[in-house]
C-alpha atoms as a PDB file:
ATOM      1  CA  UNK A   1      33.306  36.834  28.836  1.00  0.00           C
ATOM      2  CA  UNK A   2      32.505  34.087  25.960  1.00  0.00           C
ATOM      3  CA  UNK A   3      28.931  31.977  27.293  1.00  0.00           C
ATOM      4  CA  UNK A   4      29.540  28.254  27.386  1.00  0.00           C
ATOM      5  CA  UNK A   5      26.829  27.508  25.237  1.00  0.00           C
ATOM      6  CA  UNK A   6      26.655  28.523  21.186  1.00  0.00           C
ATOM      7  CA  UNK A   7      23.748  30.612  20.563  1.00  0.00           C
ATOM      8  CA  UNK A   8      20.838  28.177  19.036  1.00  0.00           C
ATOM      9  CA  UNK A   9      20.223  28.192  15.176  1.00  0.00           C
ATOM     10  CA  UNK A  10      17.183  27.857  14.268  1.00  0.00           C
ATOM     11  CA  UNK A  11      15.728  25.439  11.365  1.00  0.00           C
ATOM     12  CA  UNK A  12      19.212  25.029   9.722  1.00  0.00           C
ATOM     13  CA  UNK A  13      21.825  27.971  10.485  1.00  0.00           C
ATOM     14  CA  UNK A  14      19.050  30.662   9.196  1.00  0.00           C
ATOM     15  CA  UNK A  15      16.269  29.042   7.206  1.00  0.00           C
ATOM     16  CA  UNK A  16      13.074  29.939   7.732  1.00  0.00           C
ATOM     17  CA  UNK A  17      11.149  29.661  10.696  1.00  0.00           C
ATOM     18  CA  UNK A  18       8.775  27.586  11.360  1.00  0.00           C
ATOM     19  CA  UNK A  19       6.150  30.069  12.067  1.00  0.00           C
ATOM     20  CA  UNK A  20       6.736  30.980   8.495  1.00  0.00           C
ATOM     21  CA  UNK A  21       5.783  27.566   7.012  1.00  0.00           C
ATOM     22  CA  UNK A  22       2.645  27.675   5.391  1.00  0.00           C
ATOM     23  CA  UNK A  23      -0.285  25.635   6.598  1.00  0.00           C
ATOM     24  CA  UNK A  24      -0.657  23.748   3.433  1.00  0.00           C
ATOM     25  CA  UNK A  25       3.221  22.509   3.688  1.00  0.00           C
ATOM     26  CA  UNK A  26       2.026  20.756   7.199  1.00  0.00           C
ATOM     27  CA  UNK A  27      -1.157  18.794   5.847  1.00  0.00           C
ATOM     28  CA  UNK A  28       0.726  16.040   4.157  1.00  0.00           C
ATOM     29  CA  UNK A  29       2.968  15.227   7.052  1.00  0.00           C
ATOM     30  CA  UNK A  30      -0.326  15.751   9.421  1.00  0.00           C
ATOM     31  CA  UNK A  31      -2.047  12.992   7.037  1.00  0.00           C
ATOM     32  CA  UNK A  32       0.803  10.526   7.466  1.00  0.00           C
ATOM     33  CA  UNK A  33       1.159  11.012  11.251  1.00  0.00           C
ATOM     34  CA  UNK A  34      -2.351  10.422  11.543  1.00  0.00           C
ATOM     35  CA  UNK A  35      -1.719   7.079   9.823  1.00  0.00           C
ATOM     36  CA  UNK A  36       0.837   6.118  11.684  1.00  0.00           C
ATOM     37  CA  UNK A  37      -1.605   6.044  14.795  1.00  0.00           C
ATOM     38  CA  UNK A  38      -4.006   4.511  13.121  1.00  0.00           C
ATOM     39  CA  UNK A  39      -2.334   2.026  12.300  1.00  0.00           C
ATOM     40  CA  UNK A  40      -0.675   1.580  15.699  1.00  0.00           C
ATOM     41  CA  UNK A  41      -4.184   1.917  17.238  1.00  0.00           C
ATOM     42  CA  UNK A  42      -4.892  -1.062  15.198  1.00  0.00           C
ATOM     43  CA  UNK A  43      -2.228  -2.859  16.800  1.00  0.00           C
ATOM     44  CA  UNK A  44      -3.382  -1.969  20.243  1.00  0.00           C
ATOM     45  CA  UNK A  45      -6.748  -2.999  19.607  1.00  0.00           C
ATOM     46  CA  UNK A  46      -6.056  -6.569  18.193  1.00  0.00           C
ATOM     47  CA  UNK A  47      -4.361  -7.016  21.615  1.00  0.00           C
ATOM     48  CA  UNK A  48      -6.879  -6.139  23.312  1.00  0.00           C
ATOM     49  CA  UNK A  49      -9.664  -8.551  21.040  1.00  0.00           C
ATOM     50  CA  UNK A  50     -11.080  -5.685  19.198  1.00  0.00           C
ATOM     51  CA  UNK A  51     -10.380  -7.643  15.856  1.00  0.00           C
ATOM     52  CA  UNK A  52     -13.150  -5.719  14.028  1.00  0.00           C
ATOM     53  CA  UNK A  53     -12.086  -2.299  15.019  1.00  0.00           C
ATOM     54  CA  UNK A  54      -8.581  -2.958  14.922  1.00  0.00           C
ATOM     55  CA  UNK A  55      -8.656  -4.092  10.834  1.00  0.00           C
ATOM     56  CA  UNK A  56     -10.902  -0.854   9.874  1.00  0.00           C
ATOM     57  CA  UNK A  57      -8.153   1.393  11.939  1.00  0.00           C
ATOM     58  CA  UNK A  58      -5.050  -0.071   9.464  1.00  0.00           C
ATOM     59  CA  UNK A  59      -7.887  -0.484   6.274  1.00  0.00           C
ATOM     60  CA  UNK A  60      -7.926   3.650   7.497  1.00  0.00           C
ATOM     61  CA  UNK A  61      -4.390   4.030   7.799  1.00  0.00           C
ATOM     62  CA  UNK A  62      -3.684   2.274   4.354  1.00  0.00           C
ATOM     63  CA  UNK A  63      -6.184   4.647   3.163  1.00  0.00           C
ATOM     64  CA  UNK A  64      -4.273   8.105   4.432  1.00  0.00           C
ATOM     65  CA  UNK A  65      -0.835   6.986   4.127  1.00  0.00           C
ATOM     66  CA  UNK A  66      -1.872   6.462   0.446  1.00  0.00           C
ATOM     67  CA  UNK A  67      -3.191   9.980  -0.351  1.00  0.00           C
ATOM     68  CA  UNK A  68      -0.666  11.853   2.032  1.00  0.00           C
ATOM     69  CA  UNK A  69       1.501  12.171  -0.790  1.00  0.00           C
ATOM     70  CA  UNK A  70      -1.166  12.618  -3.632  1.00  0.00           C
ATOM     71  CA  UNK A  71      -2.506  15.412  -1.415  1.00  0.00           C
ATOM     72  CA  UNK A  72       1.384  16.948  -0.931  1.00  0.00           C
ATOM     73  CA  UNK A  73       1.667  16.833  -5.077  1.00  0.00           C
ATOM     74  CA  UNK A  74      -2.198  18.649  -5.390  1.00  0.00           C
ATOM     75  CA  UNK A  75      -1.109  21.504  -2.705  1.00  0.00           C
ATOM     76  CA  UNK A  76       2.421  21.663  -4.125  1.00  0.00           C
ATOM     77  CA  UNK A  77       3.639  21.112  -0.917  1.00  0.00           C
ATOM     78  CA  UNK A  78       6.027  18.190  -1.393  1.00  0.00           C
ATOM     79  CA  UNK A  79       9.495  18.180   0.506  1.00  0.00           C
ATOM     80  CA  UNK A  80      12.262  16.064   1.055  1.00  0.00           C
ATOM     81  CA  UNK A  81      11.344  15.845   4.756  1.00  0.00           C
ATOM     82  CA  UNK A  82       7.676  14.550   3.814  1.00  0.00           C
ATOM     83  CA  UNK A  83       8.794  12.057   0.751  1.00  0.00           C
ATOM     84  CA  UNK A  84      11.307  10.379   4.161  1.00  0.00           C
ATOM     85  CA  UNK A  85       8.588  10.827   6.523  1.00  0.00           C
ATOM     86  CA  UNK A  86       6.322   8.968   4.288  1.00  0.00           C
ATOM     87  CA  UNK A  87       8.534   5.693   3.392  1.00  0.00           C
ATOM     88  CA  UNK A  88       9.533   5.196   7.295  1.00  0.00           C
ATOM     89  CA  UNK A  89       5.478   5.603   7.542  1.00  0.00           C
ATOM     90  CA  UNK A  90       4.702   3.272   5.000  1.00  0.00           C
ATOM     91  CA  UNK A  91       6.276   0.120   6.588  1.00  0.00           C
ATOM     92  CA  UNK A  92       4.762   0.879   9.670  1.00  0.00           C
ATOM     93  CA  UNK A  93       0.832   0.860   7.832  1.00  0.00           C
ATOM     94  CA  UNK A  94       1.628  -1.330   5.253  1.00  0.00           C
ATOM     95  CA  UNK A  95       4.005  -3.937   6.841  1.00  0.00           C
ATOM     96  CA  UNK A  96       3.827  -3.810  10.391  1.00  0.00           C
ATOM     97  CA  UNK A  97       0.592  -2.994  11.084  1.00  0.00           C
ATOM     98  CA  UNK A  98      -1.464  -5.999   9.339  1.00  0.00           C
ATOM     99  CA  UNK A  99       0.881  -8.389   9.857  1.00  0.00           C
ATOM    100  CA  UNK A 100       0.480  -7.849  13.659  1.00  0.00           C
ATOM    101  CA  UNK A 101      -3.261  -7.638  13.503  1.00  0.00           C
ATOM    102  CA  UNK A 102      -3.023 -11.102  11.798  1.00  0.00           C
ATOM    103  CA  UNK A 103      -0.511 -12.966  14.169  1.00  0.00           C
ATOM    104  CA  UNK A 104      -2.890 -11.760  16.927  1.00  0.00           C
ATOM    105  CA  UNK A 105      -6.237 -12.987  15.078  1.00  0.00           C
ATOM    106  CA  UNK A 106      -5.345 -15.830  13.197  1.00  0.00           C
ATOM    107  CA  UNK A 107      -1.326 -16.533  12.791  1.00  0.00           C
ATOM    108  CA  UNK A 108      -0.734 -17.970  16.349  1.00  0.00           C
ATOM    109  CA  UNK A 109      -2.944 -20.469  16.096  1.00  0.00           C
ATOM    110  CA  UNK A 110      -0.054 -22.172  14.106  1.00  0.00           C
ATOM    111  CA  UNK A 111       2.878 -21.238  16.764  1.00  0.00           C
ATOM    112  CA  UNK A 112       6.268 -20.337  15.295  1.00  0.00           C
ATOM    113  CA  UNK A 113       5.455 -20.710  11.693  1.00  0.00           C
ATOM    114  CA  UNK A 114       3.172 -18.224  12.431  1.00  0.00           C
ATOM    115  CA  UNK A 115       5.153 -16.048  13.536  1.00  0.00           C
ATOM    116  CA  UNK A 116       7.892 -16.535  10.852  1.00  0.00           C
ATOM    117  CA  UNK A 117       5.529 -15.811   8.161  1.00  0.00           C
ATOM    118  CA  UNK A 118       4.233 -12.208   9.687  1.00  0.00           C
ATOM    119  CA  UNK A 119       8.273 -11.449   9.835  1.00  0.00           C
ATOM    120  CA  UNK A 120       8.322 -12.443   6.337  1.00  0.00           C
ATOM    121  CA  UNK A 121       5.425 -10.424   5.374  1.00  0.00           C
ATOM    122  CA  UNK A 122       6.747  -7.412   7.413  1.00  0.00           C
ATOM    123  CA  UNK A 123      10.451  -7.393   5.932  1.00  0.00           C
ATOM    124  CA  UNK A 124       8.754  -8.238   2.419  1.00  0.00           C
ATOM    125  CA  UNK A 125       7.426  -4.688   2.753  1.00  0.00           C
ATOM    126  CA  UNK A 126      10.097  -2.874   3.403  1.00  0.00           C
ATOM    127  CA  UNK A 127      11.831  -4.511   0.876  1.00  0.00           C
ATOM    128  CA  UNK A 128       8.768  -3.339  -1.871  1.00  0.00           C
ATOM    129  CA  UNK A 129       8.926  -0.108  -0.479  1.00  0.00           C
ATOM    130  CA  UNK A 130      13.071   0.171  -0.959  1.00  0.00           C
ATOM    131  CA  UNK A 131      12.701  -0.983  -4.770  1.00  0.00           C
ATOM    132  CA  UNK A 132      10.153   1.359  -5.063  1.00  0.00           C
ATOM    133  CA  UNK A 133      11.814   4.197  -4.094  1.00  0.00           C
ATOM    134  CA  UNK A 134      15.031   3.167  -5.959  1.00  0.00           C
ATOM    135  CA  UNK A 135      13.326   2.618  -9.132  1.00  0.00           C
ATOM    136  CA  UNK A 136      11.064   6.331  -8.714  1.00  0.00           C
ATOM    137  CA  UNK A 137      14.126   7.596  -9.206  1.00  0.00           C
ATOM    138  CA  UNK A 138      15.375   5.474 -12.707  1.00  0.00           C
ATOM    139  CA  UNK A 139      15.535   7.003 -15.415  1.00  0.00           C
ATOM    140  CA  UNK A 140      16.255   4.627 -17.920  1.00  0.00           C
ATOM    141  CA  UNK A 141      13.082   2.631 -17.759  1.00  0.00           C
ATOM    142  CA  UNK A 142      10.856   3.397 -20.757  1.00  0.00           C
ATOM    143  CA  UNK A 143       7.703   5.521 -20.339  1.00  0.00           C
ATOM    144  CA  UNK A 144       4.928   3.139 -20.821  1.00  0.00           C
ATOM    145  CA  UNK A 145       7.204   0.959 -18.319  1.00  0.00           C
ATOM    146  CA  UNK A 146       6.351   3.232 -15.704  1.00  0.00           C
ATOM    147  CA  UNK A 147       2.612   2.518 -15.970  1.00  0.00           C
ATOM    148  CA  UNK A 148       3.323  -1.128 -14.075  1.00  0.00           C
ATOM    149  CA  UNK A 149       4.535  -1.745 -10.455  1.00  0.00           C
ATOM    150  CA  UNK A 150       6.819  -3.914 -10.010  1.00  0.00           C
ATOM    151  CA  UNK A 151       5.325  -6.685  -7.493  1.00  0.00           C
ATOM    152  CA  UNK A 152       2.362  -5.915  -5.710  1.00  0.00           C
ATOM    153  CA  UNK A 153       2.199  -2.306  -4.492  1.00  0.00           C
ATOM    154  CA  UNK A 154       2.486  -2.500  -0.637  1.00  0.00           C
ATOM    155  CA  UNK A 155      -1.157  -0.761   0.056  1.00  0.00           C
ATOM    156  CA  UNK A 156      -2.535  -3.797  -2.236  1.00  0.00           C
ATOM    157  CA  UNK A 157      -0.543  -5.888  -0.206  1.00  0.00           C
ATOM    158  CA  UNK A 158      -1.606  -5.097   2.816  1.00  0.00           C
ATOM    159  CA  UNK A 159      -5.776  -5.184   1.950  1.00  0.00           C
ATOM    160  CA  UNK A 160      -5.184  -8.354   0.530  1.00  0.00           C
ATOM    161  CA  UNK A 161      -2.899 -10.413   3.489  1.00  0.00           C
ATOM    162  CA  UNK A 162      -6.364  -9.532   5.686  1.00  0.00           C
ATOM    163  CA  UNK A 163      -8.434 -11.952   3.247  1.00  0.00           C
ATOM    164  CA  UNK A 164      -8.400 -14.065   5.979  1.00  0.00           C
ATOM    165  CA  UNK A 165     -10.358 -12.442   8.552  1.00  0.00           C
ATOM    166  CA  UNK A 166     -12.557 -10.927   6.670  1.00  0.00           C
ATOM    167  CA  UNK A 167     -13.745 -15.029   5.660  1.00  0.00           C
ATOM    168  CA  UNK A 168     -13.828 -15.336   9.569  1.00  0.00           C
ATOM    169  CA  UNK A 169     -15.743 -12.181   9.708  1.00  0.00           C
ATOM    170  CA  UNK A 170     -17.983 -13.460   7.294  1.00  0.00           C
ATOM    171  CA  UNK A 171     -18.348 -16.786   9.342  1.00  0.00           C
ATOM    172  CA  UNK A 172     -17.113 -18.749   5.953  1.00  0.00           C
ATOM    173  CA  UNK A 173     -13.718 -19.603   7.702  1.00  0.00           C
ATOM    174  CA  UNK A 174     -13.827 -20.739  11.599  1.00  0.00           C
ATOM    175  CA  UNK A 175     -10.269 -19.907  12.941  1.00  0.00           C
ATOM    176  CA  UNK A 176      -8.415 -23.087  14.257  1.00  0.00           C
ATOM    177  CA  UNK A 177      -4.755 -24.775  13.895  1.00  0.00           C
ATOM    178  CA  UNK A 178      -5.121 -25.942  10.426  1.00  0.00           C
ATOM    179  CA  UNK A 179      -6.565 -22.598   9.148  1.00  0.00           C
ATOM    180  CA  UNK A 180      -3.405 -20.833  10.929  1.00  0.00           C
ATOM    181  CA  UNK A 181      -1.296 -23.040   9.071  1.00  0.00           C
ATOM    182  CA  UNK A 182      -3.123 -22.319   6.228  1.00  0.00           C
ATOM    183  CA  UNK A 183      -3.138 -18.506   6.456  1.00  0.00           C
ATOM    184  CA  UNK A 184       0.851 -18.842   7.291  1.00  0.00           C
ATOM    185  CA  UNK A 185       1.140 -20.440   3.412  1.00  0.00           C
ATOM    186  CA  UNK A 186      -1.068 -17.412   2.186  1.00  0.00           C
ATOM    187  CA  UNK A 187       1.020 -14.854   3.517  1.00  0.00           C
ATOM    188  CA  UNK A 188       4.074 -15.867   2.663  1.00  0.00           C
ATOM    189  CA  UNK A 189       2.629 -16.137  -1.190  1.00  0.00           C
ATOM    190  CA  UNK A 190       1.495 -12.277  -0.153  1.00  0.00           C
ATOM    191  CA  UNK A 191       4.460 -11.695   0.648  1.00  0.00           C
ATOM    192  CA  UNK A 192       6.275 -13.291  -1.823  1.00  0.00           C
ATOM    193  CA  UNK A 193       3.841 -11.151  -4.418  1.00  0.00           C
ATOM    194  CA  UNK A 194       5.452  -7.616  -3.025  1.00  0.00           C
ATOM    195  CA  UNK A 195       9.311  -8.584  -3.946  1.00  0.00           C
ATOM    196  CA  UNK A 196       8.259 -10.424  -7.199  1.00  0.00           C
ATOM    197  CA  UNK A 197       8.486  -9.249 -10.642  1.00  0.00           C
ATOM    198  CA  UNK A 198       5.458  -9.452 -11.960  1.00  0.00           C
ATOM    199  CA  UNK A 199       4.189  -6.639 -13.371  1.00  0.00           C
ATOM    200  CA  UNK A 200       0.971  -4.939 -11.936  1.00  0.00           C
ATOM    201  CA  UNK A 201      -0.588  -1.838 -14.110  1.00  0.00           C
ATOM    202  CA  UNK A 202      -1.030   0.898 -12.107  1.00  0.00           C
ATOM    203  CA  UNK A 203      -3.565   2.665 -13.403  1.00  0.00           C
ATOM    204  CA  UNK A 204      -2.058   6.072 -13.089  1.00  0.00           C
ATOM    205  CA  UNK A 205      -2.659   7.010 -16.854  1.00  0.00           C
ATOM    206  CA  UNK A 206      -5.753   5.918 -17.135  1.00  0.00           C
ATOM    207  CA  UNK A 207      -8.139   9.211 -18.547  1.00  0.00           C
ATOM    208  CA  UNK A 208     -11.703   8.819 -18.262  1.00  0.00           C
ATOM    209  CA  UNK A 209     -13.607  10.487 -21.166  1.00  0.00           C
ATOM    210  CA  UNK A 210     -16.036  13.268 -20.803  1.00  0.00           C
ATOM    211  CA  UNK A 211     -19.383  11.058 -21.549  1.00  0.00           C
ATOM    212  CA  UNK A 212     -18.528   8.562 -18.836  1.00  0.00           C
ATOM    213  CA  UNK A 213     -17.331  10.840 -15.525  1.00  0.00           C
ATOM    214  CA  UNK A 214     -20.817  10.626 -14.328  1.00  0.00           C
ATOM    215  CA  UNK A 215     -21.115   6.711 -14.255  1.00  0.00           C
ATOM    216  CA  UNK A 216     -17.489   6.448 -12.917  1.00  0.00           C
ATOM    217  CA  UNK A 217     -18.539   8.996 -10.102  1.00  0.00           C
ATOM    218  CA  UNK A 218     -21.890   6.592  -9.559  1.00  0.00           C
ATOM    219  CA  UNK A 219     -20.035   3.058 -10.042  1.00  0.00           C
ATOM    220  CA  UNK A 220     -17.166   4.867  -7.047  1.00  0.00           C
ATOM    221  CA  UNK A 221     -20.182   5.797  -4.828  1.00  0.00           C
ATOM    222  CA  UNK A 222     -21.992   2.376  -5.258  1.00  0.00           C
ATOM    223  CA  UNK A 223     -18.442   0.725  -3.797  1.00  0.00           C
ATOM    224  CA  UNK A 224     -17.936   3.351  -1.091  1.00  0.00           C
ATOM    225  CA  UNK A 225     -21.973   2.891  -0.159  1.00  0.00           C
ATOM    226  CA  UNK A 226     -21.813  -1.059  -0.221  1.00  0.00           C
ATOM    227  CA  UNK A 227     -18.021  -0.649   1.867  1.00  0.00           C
ATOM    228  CA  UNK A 228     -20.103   1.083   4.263  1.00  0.00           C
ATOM    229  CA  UNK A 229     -23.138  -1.320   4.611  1.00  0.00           C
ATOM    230  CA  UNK A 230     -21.436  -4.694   3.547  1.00  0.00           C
ATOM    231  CA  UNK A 231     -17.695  -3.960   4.646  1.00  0.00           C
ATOM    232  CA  UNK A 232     -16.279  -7.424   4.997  1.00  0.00           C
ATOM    233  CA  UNK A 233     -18.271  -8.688   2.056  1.00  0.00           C
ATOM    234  CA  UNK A 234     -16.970  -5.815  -0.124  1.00  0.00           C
ATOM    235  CA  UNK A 235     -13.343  -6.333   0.907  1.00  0.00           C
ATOM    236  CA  UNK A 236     -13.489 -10.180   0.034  1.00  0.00           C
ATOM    237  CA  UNK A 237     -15.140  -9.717  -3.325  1.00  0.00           C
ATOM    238  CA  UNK A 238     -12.559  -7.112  -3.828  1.00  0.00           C
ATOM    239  CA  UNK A 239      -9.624  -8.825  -2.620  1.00  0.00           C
ATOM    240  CA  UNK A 240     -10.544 -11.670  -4.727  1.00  0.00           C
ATOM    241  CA  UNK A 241     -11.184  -9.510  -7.601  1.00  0.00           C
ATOM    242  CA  UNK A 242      -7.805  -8.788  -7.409  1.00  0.00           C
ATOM    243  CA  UNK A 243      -6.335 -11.692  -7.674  1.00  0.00           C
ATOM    244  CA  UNK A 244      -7.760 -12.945 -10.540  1.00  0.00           C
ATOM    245  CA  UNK A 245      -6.203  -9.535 -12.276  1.00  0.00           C
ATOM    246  CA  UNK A 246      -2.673 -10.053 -11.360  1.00  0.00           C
ATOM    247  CA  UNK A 247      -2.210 -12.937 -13.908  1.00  0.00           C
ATOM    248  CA  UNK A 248      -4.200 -10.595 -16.644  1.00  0.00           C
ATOM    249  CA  UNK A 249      -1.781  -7.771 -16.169  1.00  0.00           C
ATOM    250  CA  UNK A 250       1.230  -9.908 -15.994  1.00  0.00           C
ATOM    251  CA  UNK A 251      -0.389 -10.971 -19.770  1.00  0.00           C
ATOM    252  CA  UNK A 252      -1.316  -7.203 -21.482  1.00  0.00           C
ATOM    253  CA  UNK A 253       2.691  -6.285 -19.897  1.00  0.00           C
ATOM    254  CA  UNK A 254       3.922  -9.366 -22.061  1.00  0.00           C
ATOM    255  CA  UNK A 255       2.093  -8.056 -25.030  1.00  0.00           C
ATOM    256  CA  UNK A 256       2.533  -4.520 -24.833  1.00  0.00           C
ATOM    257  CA  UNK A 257       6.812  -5.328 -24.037  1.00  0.00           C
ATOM    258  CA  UNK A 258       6.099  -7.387 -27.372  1.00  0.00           C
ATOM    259  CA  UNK A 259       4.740  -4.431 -29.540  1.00  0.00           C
ATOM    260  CA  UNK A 260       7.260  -2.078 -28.041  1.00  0.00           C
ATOM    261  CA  UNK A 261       9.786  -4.655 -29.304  1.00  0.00           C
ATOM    262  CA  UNK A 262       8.095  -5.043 -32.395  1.00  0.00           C
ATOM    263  CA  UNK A 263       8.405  -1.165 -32.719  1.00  0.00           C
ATOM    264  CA  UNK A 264      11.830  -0.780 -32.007  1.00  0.00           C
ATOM    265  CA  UNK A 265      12.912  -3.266 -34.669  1.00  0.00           C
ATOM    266  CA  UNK A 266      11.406  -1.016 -37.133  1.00  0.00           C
ATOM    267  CA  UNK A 267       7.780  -2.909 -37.494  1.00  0.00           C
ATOM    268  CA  UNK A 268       4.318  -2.289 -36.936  1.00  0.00           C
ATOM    269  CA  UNK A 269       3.837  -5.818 -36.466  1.00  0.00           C
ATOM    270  CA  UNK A 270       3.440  -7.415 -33.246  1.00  0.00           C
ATOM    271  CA  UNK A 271       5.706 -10.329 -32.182  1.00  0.00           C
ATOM    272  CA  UNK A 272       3.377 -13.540 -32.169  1.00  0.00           C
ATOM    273  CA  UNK A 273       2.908 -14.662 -28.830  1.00  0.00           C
END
């Protein structure tokens, strides 16, 4: 007599088990589900007061959700379920995540528009992290192309639409309706920044040669040691830092497009600017 039920496949009609996965395959995803309640933590906590603790739980989430997938490519343990798991992730940390944290810190001080501009910095996000994806997978771009973002990359973005209360942390801003307004205006521009064009060098190719890997390692640890002891301090100088290099990378991408140019039409000569 036939059962009513099919008989259960397991893992897709015959593929392996999952007690047959290797250990190193689960790390990445681990990483990135850790991030995900970090960064939901942080939202809990910001509702609750816990400002300080809530912005070093999605400053800790940025931090895993962007080496999840650096750690997947060292182990050799990428997948299509992890590369997934890590964009629905990344809008979560990136997007969601710190623009909560700042409507519940600083953004409702100025009511609606408040709230309008931590939509707009949330769906900005998503956005970033959809062109990203798409253009991963172009293959027409040239290779020294693929050395800029395009727009700010969304862990950037979301270090840098906290400015704010880290200057409140640092008691150089005091939190009221006009600095809500204010913030509002400086997260839309934030946000604005992740679906722009402007080109932001990555850094990925960068090679550092053999006579300086000892004062890179000491210039990383001084950061990481004054992150530690002067966090909010660190993160403003840094933040600010940052800024002032978008403009500069917009300007070596205009020149380098210009000697590519130059190259193409048969030159060694660089266009004039």
């Amino acid at each position: 007599m036939p059962t009513p039920f099919q008989p259960f496949e397991p893992h897709g009609r015959g593929g392996p088990r999952i007690r047959e996965i290797p250990l190193r395959m689960i790390l990445p995803n681990l990483i990135t589900v850790l991030a995900i309640c970090a960064g939901l933590s942080g939202v809990r906590l910001a509702f609750e007061m816990r400002f300080e603790t809530a912005v070093v739980m999605v400053l800790i989430a940025a931090f895993l959700d962007g080496i999840d997938g650096r750690v997947a490519r060292i182990l050799k343990a990428t997948s299509k379920f992890g590369a997934q798991m890590d964009s629905l992730a990344d809008i979560v940390n990136f997007g969601v995540a710190p623009a909560l944290v700042l409507y519940a810190f600083l953004l409702d001080r100025a009511g609606s528009p408040g709230w309008i501009a931590a939509l707009l910095f949330a769906i900005a996000c998503g956005l970033r992290l959809a062109r990203f994806n798409v253009l991963d997978e172009d293959q027409e771009r040239a290779a020294w192309q693929a050395e800029y973002f395009v727009g700010v990359p969304a862990p950037a973005g979301a270090v840098v639409v906290m400015l704010p209360i880290y200057l409140v942390f640092l008691g150089a801003v005091v939190p009221d309706r006009v600095v809500g307004f204010i913030c509002c205006g400086f997260t839309v521009l934030v946000a604005f920044l992740l679906v722009s064009r402007l080109p932001v060098y990555s850094g990925k190719t960068v090679k550092v040669p053999g006579d300086k890997v000892l004062p890179v390692i000491l210039g990383v640890a001084l950061f990481v040691l004054l992150l530690i002891t002067y966090p909010w301090q660190t993160l403003s100088v840094s933040v600010i830092a940052y800024l002032v290099f978008l403009p500069l990378s917009a300007r070596a991408y205009a020149r380098r497009a210009k000697l590519e140019a130059a190259k193409a039409a048969g030159t060694d000569q660089p266009v004039a600017d």
